[in-house]
PDB file of N, CA and C in Angstrom:
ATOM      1  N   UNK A   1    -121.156-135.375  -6.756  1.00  0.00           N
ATOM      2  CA  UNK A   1    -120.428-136.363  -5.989  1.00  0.00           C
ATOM      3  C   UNK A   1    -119.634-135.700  -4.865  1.00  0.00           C
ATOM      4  N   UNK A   2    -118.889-134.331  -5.235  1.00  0.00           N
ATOM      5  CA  UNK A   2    -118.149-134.026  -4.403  1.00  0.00           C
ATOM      6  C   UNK A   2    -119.385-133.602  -3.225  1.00  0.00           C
ATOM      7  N   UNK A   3    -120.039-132.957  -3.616  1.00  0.00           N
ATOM      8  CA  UNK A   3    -121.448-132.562  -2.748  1.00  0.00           C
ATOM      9  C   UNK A   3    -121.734-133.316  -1.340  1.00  0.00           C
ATOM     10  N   UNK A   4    -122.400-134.624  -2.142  1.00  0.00           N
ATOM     11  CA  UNK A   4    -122.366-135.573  -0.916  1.00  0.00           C
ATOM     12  C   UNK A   4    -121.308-136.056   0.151  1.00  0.00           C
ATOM     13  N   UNK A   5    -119.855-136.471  -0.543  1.00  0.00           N
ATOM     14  CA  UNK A   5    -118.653-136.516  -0.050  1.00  0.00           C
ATOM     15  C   UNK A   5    -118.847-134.996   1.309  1.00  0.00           C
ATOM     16  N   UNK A   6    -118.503-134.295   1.142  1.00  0.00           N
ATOM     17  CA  UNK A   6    -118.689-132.955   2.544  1.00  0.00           C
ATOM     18  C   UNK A   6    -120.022-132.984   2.776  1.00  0.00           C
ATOM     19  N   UNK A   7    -121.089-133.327   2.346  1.00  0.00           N
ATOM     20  CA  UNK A   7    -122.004-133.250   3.511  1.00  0.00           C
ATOM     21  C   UNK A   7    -122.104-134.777   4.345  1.00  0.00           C
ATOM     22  N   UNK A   8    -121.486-135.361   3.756  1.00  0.00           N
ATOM     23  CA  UNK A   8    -121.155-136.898   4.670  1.00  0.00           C
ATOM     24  C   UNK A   8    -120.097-136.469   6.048  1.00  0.00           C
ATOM     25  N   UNK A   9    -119.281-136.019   5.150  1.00  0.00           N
ATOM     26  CA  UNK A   9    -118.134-135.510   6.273  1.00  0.00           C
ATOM     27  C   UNK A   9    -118.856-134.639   7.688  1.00  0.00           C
ATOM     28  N   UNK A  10    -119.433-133.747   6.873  1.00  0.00           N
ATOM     29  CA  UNK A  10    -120.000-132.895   7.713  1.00  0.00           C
ATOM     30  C   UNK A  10    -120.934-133.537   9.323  1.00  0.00           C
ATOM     31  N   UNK A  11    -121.932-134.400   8.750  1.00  0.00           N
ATOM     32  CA  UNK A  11    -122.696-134.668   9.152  1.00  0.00           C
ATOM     33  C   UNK A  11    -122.044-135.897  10.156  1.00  0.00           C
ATOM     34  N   UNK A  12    -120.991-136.071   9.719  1.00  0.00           N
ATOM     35  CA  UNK A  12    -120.319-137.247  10.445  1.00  0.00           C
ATOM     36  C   UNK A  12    -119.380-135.879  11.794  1.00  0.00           C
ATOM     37  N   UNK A  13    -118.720-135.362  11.323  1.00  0.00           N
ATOM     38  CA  UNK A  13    -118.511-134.131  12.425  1.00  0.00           C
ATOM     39  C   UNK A  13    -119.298-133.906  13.356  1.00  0.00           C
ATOM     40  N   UNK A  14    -120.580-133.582  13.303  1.00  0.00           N
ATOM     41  CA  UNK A  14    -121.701-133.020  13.955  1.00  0.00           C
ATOM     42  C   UNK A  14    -121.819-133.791  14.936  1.00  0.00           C
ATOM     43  N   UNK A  15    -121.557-134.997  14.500  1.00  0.00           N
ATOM     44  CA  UNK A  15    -122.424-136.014  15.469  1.00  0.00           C
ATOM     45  C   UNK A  15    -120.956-136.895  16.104  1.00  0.00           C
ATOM     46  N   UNK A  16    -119.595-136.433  16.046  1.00  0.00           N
ATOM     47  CA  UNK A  16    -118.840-136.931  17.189  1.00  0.00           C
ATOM     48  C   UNK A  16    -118.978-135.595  18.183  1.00  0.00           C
ATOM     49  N   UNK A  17    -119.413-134.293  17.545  1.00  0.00           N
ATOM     50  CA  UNK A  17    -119.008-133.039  18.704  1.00  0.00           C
ATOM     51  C   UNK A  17    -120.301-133.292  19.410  1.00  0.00           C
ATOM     52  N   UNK A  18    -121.150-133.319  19.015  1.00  0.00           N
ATOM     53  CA  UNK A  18    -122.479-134.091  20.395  1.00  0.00           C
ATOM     54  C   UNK A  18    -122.455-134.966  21.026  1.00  0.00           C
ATOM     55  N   UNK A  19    -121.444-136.063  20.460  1.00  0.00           N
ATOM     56  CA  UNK A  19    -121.187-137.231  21.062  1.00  0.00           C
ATOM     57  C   UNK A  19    -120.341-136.979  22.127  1.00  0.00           C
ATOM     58  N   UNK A  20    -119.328-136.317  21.828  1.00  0.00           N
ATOM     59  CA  UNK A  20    -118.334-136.157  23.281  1.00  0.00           C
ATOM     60  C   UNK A  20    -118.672-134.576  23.808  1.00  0.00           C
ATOM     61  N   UNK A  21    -119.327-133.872  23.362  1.00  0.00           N
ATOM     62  CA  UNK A  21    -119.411-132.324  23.783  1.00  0.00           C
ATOM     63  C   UNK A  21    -120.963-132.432  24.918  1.00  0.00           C
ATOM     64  N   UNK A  22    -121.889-133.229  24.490  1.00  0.00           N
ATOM     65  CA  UNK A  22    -123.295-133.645  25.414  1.00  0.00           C
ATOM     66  C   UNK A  22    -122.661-134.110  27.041  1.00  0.00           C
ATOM     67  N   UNK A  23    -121.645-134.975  27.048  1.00  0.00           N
ATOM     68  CA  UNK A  23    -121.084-135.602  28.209  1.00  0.00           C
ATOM     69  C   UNK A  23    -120.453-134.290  29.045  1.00  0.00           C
ATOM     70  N   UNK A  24    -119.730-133.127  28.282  1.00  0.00           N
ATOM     71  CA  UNK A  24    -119.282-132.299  29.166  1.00  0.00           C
ATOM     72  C   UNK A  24    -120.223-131.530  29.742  1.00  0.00           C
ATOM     73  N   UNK A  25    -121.316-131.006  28.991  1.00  0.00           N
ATOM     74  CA  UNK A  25    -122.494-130.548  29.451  1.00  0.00           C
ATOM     75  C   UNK A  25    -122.704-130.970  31.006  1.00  0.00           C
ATOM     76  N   UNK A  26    -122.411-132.423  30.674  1.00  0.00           N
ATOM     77  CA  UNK A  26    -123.818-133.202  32.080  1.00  0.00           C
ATOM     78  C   UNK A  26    -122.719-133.162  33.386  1.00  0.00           C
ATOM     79  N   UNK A  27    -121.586-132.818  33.233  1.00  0.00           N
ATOM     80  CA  UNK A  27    -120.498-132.510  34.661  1.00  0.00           C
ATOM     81  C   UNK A  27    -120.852-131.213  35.508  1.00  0.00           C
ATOM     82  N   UNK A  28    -121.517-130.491  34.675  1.00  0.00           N
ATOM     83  CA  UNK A  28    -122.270-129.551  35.623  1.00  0.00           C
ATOM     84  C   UNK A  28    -123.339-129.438  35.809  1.00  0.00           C
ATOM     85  N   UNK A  29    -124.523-129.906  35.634  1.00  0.00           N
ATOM     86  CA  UNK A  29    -125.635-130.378  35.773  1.00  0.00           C
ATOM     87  C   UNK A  29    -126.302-131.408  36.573  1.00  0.00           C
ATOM     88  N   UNK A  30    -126.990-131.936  37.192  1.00  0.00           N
ATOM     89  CA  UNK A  30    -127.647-132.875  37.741  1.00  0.00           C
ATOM     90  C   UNK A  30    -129.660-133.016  38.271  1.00  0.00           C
ATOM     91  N   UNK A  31    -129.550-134.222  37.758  1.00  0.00           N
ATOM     92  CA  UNK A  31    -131.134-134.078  38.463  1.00  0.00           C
ATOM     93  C   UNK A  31    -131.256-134.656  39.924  1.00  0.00           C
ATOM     94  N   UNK A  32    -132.078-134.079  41.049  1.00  0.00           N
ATOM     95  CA  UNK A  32    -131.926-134.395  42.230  1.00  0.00           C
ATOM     96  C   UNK A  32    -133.405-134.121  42.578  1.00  0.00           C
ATOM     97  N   UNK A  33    -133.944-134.764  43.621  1.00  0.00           N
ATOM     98  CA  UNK A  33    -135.655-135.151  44.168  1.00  0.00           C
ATOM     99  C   UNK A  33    -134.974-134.559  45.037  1.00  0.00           C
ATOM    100  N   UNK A  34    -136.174-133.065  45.715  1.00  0.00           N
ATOM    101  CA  UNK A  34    -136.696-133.071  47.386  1.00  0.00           C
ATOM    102  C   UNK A  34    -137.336-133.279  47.598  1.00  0.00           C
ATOM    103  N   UNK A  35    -137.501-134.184  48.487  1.00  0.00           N
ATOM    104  CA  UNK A  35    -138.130-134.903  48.935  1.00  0.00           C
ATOM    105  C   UNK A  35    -139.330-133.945  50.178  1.00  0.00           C
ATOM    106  N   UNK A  36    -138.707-132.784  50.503  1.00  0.00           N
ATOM    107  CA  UNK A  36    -139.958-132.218  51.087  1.00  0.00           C
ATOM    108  C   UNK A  36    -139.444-130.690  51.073  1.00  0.00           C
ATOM    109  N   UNK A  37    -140.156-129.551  51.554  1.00  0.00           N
ATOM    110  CA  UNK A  37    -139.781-128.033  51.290  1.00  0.00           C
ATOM    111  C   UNK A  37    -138.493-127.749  51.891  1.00  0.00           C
ATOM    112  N   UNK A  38    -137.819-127.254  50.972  1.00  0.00           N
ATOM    113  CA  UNK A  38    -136.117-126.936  52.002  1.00  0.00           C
ATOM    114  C   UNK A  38    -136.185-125.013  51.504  1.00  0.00           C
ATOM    115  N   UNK A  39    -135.333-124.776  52.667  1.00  0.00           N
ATOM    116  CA  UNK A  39    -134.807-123.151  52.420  1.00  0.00           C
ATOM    117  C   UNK A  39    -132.980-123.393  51.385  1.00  0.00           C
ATOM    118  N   UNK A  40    -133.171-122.357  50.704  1.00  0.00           N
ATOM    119  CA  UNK A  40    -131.704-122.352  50.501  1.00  0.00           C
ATOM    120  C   UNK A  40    -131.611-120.917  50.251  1.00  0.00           C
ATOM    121  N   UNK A  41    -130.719-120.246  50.896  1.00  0.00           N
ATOM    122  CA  UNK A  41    -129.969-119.048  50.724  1.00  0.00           C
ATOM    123  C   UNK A  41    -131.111-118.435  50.727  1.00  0.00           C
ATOM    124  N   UNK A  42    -131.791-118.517  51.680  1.00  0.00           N
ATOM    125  CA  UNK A  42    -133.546-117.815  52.164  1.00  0.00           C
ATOM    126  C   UNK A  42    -134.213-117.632  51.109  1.00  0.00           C
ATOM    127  N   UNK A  43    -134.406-118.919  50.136  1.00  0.00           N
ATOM    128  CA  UNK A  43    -135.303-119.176  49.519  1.00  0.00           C
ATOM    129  C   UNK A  43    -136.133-120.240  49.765  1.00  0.00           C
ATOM    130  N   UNK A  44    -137.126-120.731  50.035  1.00  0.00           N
ATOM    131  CA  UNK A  44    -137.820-121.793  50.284  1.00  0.00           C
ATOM    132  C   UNK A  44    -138.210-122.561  48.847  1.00  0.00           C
ATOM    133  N   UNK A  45    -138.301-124.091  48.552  1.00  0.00           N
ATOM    134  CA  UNK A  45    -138.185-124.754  47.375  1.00  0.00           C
ATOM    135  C   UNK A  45    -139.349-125.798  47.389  1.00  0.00           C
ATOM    136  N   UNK A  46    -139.894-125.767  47.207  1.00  0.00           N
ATOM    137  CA  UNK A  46    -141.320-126.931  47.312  1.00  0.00           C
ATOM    138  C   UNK A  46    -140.290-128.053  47.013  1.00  0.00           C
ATOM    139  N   UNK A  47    -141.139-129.258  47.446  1.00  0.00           N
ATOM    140  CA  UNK A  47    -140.675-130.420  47.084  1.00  0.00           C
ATOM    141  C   UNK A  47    -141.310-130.733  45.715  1.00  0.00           C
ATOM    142  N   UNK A  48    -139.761-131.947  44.633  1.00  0.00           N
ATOM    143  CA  UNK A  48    -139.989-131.885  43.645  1.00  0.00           C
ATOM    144  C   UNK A  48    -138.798-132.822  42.898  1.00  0.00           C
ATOM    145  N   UNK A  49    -138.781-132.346  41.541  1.00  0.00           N
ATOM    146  CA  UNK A  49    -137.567-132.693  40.830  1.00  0.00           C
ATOM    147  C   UNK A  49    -137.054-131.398  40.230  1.00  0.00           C
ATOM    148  N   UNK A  50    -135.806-131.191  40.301  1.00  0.00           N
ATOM    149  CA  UNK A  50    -134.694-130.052  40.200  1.00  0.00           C
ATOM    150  C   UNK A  50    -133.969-131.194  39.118  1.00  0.00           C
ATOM    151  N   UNK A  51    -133.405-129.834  37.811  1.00  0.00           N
ATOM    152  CA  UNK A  51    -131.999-129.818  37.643  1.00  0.00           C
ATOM    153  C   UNK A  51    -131.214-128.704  38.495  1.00  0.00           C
ATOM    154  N   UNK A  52    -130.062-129.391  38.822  1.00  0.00           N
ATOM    155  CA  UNK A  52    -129.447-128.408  39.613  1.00  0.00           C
ATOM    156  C   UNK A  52    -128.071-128.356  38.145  1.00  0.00           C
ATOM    157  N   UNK A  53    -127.763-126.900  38.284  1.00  0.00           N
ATOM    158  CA  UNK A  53    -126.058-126.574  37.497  1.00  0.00           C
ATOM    159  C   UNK A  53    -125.711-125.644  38.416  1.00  0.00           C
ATOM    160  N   UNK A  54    -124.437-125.914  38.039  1.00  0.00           N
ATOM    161  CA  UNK A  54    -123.681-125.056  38.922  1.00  0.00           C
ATOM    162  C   UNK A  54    -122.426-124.425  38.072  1.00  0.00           C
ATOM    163  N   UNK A  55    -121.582-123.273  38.014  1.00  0.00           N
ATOM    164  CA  UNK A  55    -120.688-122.700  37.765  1.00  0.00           C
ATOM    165  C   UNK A  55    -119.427-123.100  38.609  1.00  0.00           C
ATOM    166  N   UNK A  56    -118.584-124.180  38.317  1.00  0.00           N
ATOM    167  CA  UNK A  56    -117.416-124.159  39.459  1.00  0.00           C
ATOM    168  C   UNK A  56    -116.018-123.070  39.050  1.00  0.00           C
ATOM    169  N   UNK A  57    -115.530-122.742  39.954  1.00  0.00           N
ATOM    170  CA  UNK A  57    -114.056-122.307  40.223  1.00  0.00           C
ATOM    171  C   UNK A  57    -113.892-122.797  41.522  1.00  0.00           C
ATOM    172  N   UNK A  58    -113.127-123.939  41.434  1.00  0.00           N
ATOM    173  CA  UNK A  58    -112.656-124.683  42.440  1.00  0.00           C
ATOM    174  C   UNK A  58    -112.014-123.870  43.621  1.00  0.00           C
ATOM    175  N   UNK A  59    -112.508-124.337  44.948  1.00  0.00           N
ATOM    176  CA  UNK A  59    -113.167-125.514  45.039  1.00  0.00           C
ATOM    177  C   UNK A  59    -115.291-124.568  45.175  1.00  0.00           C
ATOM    178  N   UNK A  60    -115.112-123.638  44.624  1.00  0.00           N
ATOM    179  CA  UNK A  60    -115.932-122.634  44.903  1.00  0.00           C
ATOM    180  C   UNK A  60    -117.083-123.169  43.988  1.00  0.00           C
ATOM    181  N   UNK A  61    -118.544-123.158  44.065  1.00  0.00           N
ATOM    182  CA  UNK A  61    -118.921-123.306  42.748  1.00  0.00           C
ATOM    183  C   UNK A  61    -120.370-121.888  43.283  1.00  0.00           C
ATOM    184  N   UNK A  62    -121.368-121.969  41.981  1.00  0.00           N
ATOM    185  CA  UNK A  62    -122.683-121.407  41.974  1.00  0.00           C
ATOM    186  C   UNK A  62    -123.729-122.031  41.606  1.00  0.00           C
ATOM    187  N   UNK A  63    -124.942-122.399  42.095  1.00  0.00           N
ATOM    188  CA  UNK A  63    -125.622-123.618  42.285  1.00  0.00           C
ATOM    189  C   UNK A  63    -126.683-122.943  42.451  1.00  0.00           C
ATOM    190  N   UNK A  64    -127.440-123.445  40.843  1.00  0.00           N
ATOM    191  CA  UNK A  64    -128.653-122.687  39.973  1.00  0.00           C
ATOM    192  C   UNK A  64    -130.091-124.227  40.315  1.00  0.00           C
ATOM    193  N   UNK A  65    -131.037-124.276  40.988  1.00  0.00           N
ATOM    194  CA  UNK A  65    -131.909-125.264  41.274  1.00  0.00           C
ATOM    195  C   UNK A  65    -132.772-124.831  40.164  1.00  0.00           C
ATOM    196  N   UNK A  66    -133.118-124.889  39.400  1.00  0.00           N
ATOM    197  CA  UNK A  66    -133.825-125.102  37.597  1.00  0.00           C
ATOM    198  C   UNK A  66    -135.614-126.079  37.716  1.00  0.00           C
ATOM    199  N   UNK A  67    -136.306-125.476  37.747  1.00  0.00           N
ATOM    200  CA  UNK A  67    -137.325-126.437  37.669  1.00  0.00           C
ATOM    201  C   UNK A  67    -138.552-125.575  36.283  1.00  0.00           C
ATOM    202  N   UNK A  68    -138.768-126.800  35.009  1.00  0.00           N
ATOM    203  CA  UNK A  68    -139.148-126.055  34.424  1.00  0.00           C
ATOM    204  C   UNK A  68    -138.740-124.999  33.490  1.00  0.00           C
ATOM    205  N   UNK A  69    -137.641-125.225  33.445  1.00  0.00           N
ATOM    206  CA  UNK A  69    -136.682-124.327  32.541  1.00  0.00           C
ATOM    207  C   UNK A  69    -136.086-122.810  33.177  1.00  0.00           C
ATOM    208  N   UNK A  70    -136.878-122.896  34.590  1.00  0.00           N
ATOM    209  CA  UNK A  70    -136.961-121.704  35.331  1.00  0.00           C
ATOM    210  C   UNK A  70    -136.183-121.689  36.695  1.00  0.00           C
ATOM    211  N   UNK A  71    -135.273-120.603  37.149  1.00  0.00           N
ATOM    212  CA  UNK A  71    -134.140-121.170  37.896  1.00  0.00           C
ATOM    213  C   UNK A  71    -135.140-120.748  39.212  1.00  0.00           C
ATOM    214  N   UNK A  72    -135.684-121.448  40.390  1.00  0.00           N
ATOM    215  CA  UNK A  72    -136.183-120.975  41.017  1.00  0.00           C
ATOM    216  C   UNK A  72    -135.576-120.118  42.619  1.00  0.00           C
ATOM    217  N   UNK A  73    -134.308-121.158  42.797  1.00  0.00           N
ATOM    218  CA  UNK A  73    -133.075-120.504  43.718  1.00  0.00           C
ATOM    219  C   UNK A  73    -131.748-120.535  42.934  1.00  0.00           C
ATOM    220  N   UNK A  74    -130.752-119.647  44.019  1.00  0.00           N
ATOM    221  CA  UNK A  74    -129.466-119.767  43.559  1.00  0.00           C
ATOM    222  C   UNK A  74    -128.894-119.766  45.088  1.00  0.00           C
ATOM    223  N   UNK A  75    -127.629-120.104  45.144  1.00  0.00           N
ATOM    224  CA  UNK A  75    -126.693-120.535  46.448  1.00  0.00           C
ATOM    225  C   UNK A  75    -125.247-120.878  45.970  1.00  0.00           C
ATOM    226  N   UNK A  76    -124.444-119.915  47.198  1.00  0.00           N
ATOM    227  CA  UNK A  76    -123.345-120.411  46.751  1.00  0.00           C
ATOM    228  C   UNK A  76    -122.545-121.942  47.386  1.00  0.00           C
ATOM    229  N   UNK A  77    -121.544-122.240  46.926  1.00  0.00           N
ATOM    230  CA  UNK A  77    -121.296-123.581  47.595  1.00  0.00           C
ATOM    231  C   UNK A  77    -119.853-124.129  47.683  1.00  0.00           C
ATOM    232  N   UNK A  78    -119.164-125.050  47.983  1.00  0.00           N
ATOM    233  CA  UNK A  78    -118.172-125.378  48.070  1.00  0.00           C
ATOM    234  C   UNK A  78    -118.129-126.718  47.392  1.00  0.00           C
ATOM    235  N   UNK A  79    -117.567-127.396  46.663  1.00  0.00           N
ATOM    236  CA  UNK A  79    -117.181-129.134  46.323  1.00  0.00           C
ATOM    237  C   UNK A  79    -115.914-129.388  47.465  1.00  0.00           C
ATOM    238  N   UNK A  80    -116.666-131.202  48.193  1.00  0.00           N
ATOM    239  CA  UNK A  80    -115.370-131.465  49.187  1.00  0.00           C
ATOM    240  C   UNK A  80    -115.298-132.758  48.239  1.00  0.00           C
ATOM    241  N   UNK A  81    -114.392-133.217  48.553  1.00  0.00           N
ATOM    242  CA  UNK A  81    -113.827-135.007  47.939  1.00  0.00           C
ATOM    243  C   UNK A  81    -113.982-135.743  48.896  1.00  0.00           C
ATOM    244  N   UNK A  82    -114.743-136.545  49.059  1.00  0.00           N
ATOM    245  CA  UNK A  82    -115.285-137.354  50.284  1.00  0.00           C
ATOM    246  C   UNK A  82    -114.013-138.829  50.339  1.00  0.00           C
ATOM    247  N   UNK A  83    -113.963-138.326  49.130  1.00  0.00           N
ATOM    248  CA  UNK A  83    -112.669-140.528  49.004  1.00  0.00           C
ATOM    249  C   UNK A  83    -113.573-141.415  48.618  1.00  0.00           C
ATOM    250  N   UNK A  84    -114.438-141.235  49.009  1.00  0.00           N
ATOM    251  CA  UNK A  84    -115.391-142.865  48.123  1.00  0.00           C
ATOM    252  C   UNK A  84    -116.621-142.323  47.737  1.00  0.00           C
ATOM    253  N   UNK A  85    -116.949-143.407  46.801  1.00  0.00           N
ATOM    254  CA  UNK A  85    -118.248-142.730  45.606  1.00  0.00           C
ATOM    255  C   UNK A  85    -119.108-143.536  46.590  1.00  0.00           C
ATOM    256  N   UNK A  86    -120.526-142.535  46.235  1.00  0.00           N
ATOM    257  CA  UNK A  86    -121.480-142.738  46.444  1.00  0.00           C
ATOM    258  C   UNK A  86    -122.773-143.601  45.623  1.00  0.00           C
ATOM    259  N   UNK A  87    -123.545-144.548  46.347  1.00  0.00           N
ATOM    260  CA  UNK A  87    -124.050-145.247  45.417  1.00  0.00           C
ATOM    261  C   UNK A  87    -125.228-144.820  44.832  1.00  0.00           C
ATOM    262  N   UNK A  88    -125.656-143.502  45.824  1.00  0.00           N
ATOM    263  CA  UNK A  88    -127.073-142.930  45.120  1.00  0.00           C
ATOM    264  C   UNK A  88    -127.050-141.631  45.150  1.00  0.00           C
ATOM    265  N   UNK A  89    -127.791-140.626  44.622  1.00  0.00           N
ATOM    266  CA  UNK A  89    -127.842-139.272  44.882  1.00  0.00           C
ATOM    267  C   UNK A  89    -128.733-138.959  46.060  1.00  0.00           C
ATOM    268  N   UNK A  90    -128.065-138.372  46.616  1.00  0.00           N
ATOM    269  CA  UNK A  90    -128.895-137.780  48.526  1.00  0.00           C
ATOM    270  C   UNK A  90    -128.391-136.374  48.619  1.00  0.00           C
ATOM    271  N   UNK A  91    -130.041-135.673  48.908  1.00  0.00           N
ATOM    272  CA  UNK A  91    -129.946-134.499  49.531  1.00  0.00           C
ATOM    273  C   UNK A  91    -129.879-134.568  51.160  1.00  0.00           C
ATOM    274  N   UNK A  92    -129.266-134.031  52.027  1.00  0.00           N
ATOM    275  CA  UNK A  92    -129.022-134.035  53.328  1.00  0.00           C
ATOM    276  C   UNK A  92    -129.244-132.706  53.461  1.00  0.00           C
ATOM    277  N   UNK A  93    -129.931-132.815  54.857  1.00  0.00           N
ATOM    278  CA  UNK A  93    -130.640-131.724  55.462  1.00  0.00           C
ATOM    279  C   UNK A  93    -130.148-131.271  56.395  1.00  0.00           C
ATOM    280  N   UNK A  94    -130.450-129.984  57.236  1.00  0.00           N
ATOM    281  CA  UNK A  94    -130.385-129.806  58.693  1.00  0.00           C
ATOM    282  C   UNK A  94    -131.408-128.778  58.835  1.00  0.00           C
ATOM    283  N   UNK A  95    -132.236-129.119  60.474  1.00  0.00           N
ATOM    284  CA  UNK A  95    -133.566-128.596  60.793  1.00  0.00           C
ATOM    285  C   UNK A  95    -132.697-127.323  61.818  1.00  0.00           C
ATOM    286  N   UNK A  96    -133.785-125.779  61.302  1.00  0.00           N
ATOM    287  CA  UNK A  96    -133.884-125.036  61.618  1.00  0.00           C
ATOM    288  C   UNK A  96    -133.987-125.217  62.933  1.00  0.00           C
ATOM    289  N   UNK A  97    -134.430-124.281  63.907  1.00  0.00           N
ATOM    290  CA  UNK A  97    -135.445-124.517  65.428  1.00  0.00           C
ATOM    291  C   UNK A  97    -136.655-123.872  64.878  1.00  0.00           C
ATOM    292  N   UNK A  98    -136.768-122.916  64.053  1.00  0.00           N
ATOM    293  CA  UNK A  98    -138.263-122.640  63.497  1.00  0.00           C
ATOM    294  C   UNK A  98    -138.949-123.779  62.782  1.00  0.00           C
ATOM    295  N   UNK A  99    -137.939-125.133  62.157  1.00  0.00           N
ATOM    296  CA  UNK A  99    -138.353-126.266  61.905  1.00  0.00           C
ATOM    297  C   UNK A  99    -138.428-126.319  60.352  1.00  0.00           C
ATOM    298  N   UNK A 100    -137.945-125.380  59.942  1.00  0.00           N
ATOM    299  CA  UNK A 100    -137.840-125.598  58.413  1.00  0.00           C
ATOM    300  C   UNK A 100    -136.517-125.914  57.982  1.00  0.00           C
ATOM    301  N   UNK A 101    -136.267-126.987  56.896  1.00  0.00           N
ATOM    302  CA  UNK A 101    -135.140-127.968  56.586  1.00  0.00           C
ATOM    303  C   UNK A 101    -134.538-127.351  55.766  1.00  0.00           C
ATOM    304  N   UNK A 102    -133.151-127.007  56.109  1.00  0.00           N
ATOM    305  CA  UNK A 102    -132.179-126.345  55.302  1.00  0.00           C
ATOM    306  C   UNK A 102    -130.963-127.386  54.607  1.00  0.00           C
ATOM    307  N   UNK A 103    -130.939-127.085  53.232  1.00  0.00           N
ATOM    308  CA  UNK A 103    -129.912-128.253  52.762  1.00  0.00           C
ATOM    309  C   UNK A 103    -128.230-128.212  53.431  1.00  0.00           C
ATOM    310  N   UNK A 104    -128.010-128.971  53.658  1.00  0.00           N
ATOM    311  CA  UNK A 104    -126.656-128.986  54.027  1.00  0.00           C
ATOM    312  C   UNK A 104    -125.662-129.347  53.192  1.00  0.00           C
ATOM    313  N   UNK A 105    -125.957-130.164  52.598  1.00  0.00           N
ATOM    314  CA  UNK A 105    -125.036-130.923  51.457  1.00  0.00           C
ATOM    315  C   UNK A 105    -125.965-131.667  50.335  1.00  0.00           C
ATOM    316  N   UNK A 106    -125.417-131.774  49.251  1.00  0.00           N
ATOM    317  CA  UNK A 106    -126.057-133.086  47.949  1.00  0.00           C
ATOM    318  C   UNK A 106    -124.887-134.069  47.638  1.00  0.00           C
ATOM    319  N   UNK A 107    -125.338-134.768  47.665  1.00  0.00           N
ATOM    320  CA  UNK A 107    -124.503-136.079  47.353  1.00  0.00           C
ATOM    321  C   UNK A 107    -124.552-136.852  46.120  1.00  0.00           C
ATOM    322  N   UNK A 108    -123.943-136.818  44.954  1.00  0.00           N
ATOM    323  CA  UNK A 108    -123.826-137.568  43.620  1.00  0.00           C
ATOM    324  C   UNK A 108    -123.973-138.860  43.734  1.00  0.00           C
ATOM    325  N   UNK A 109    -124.568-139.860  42.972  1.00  0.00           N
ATOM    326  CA  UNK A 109    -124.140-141.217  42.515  1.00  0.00           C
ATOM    327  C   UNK A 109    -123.129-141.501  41.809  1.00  0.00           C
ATOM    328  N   UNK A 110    -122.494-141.977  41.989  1.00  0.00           N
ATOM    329  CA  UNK A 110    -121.110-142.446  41.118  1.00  0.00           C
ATOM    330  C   UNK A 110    -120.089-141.328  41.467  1.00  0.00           C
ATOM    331  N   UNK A 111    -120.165-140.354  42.275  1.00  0.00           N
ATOM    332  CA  UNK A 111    -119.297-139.445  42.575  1.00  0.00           C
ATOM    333  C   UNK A 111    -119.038-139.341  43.843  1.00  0.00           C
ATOM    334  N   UNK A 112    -117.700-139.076  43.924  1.00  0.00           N
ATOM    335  CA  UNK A 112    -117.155-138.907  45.122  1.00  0.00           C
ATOM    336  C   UNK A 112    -117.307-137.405  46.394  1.00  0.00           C
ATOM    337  N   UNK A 113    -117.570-136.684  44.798  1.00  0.00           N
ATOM    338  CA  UNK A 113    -117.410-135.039  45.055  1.00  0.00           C
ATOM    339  C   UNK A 113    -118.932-134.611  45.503  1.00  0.00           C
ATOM    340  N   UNK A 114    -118.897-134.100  47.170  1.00  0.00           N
ATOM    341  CA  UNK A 114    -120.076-133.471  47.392  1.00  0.00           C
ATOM    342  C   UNK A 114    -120.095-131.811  47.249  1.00  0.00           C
ATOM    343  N   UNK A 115    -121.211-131.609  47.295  1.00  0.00           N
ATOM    344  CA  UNK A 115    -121.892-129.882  47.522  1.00  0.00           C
ATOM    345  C   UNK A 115    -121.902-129.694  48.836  1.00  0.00           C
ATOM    346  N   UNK A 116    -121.512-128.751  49.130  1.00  0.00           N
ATOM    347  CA  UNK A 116    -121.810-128.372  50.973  1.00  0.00           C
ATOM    348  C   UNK A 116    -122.011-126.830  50.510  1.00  0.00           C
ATOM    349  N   UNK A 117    -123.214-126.565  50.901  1.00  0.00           N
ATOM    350  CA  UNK A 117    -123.783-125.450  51.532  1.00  0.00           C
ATOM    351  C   UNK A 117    -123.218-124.777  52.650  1.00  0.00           C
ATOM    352  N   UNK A 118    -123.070-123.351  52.692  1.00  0.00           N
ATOM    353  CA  UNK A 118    -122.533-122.576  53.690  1.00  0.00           C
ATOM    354  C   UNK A 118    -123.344-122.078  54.153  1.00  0.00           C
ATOM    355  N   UNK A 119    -124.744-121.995  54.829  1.00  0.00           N
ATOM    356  CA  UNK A 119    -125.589-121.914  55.399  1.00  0.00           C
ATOM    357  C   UNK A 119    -125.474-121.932  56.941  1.00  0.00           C
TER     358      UNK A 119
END
């Protein structure tokens, strides 16, 4: 009896620290579409679906593009506070003169806080 009693407990533990510990996970993480080949930090990125994570120390962060379990770029970056949330996630670009699209910024849904690239 006592047996079951702690593995009830237990099992009831487990599953509030995933419950609220999964959500902190996903504050540094995100999934984001390019929509066509971009350079970052003179890496070039096929177009695709990315998780992007990043390492912050405000307002500084490190910004790991993940495809496949495999980090394919890294870049460093800044978070600005724009004041108003955004209603979708957008990568924003800016064209080289050699004509290849360098990210400039990513933009969150439901977040206010963008990525800007120092590029």
């Amino acid at each position: 009896m006592a047996v079951r009693k702690h593995l009830g407990i237990l099992v009831v533990s487990v599953i509030l620290v995933l419950a609220y510990g999964i959500p902190g996970f996903a504050k540094n993480s995100r999934n984001i579409a390019i929509a066509h080949p971009v350079v970052v930090s003179g890496t070039t990125i096929p177009a695709g679906q990315y998780a992007l994570r990043w390492q912050a120390q405000s307002p500084q962060a490190s910004v790991e593009f993940v495809k496949d379990k495999k980090i394919v770029a890294s870049a460093q970056c800044k978070f600005e506070d724009r004041g108003k949330k955004y209603s979708a996630s957008t990568v924003i670009y800016s064209t080289s003169p050699d004509g290849s699209n360098t990210i400039s910024e990513i933009r969150f849904a439901g977040s206010s806080e963008v990525l800007v690239f120092n590029e």
